[in-house]
Protein backbone atom coordinates (compact mmCIF):
# COMPACT_ATOMS: atom_id res chain seq x y z
CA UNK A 1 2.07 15.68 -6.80
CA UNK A 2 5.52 14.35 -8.11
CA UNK A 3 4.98 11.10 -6.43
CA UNK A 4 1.66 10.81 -8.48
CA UNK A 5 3.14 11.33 -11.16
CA UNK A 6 5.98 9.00 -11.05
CA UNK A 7 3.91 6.26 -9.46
CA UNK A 8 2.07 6.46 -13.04
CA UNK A 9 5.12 6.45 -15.00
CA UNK A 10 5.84 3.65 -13.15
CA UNK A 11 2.43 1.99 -13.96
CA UNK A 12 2.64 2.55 -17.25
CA UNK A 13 5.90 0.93 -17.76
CA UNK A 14 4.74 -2.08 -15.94
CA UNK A 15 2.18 -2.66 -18.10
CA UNK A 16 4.22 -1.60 -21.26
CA UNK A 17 6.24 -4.44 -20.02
CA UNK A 18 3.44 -6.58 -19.46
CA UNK A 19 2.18 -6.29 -23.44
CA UNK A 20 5.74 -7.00 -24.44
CA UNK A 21 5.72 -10.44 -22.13
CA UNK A 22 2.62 -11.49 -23.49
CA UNK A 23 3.33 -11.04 -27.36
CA UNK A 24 6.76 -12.71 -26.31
CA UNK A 25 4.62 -15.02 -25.51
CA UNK A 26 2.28 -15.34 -28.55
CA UNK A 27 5.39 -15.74 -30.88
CA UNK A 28 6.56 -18.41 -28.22
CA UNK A 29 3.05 -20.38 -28.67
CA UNK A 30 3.86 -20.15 -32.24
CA UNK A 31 6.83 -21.72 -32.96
CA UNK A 32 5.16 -25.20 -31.85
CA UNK A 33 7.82 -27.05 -30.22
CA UNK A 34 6.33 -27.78 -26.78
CA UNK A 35 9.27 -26.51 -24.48
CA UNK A 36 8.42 -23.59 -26.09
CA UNK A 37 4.67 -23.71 -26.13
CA UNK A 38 5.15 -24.06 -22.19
CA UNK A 39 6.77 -20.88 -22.13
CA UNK A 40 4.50 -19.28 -24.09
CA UNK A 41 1.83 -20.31 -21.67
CA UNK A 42 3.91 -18.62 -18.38
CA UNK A 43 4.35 -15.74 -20.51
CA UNK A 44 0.71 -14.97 -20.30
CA UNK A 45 0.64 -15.90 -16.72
CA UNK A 46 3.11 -13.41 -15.71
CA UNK A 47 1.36 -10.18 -16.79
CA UNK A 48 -1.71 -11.59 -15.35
CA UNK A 49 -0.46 -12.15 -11.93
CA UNK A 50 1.29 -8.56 -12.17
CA UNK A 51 -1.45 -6.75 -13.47
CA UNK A 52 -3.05 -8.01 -10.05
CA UNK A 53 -0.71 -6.71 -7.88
CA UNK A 54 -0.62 -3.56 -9.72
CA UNK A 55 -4.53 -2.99 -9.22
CA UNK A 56 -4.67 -4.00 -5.49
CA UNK A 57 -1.59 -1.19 -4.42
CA UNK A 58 -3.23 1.06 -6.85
CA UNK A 59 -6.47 0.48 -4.96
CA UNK A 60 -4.90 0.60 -1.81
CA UNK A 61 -3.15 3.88 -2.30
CA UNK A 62 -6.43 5.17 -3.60
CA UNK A 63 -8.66 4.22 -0.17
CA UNK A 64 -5.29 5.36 2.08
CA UNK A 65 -5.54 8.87 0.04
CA UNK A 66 -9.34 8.91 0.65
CA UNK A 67 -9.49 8.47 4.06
CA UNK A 68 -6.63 11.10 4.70
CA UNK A 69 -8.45 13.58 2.75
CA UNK A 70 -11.54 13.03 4.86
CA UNK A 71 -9.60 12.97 8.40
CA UNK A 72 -7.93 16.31 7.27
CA UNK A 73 -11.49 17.25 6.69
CA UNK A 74 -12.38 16.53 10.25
CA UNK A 75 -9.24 18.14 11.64
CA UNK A 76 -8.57 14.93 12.89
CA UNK A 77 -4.63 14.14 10.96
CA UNK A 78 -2.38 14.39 13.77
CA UNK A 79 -0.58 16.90 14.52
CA UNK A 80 1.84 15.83 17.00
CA UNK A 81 4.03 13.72 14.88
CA UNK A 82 7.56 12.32 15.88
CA UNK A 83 10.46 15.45 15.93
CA UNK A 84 13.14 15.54 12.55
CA UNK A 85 16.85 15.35 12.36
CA UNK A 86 18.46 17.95 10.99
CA UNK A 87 18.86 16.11 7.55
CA UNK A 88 14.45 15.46 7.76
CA UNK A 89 14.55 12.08 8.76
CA UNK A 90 12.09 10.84 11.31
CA UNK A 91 13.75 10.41 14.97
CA UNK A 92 13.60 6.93 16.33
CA UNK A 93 13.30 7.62 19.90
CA UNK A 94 10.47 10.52 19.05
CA UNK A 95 8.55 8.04 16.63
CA UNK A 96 8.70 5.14 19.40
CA UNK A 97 6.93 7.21 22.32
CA UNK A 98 4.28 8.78 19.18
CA UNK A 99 3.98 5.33 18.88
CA UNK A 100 3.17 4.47 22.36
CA UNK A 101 -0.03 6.82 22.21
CA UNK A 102 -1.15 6.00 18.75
CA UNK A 103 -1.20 2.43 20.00
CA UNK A 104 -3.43 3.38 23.59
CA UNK A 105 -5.73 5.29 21.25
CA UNK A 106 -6.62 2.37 18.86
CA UNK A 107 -6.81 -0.16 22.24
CA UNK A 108 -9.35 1.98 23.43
CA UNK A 109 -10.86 2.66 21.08
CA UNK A 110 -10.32 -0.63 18.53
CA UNK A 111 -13.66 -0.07 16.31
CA UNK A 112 -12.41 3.77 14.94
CA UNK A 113 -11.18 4.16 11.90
CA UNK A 114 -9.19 7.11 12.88
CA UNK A 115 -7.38 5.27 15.56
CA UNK A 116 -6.36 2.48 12.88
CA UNK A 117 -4.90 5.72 10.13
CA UNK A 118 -3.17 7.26 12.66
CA UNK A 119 -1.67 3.77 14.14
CA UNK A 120 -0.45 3.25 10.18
CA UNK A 121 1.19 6.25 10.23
CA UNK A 122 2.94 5.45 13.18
CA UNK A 123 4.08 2.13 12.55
CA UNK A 124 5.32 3.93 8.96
CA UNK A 125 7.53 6.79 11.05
CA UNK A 126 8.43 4.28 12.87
CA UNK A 127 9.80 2.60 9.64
CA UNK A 128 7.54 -0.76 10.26
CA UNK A 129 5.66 -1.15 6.77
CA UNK A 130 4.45 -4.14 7.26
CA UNK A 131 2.18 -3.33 9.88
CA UNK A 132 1.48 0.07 8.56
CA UNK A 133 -0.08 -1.45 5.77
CA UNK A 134 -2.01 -4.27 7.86
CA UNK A 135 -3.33 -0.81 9.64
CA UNK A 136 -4.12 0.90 7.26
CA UNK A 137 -6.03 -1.91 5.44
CA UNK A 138 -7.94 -2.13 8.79
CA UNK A 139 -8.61 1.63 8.93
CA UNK A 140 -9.99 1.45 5.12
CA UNK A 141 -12.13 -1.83 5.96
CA UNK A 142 -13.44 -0.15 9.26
CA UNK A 143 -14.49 3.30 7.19
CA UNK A 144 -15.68 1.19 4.14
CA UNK A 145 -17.97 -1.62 6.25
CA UNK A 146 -16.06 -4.26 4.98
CA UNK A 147 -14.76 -8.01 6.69
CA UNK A 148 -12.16 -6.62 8.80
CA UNK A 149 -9.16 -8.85 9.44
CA UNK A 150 -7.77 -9.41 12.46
CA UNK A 151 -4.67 -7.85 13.32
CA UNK A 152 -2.42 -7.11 16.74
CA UNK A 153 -2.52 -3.25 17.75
C-alpha cells in the first residue's frame, strides 16, 4: 500500500509541476518578444509530452496489477522464486537458474499469458528491467487480445 501511495504523491507533484510550466508559459507568450514567445510555446509542450508518459506507466502499472491479481486468483503466481541474502536482496546465482525455467516455460508455451508474467518477474529478480517490462507488456497484450509485439524470450 505505501508504494501506492507514494507513486500518487509522486503523480500529483508531476502534474503540480506541469500547471506551473504551462502558466510559466502563458506569462512567457505574453511578454511578446519572440525569443520569448518561443519559449512560451515549449513550455506547453513539456507538460504535454509528460503528462503522456505519466498516463502510459500509470496504465501499465494498472494492467501489471490486474493480471497479478487474477494469476493469484488461479494459484498460478509462482512460488518458487529465487532464495534472499541475509540483508533481502534477491541472489544472483538463484535468480539466474529461476530464470532458466521461467524462460523454457514461455518457449513452450509462447502464446500464455502466464508464461510471459512470470518471465517479467524473472527478468525483474534478475535486475533486467528492460526486458521485464517488454514481458510484461507482452503478458498484458496476450491477456487483453491486443497487437502483440515481438520480443526475444
Amino acid at each position: 500500500m505505501g508504494g501506492k501511495i507514494t507513486y500518487a504523491f509522486l503523480a500529483v507533484s508531476l502534474v503540480v509541476v506541469f500547471a506551473v510550466v504551462a502558466l510559466e508559459g502563458v506569462l512567457l507568450l505574453r511578454t511578446g518578444e519572440p525569443a520569448a514567445m518561443g519559449m512560451g510555446a515549449v513550455a506547453f509542450v513539456l507538460p504535454c509530452v509528460g503528462a503522456w508518459f505519466l498516463w502510459h506507466n500509470t496504465r501499465f502499472a494498472r494492467n501489471a496489477n490486474r493480471l497479478a491479481r487474477e494469476l493469484e486468483a488461479e494459484g498460478g503466481l509462482p512460488q518458487d522464486g529465487p532464495a534472499r541474502t541475509a540483508g533481502g536482496r534477491v541472489d544472483k546465482a538463484s535468480a539466474d537458474e529461476v530464470f532458466a525455467r521461467r524462460k523454457e516455460e514461455t518457449e513452450a508455451a509462447p502464446d500464455d499469458w502466464r508464461c510471459w508474467f512470470r518471465l517479467a518477474v524473472a527478468y525483474h529478480d534478475a535486475r533486467d528491467t528492460p526486458r521485464a517490462r517488454k514481458a510484461m507488456q507482452r503478458a498484458i497484450a496476450l491477456h487483453d487480445g491486443g497487437p502483440v509485439r515481438e520480443t526475444a524470450a
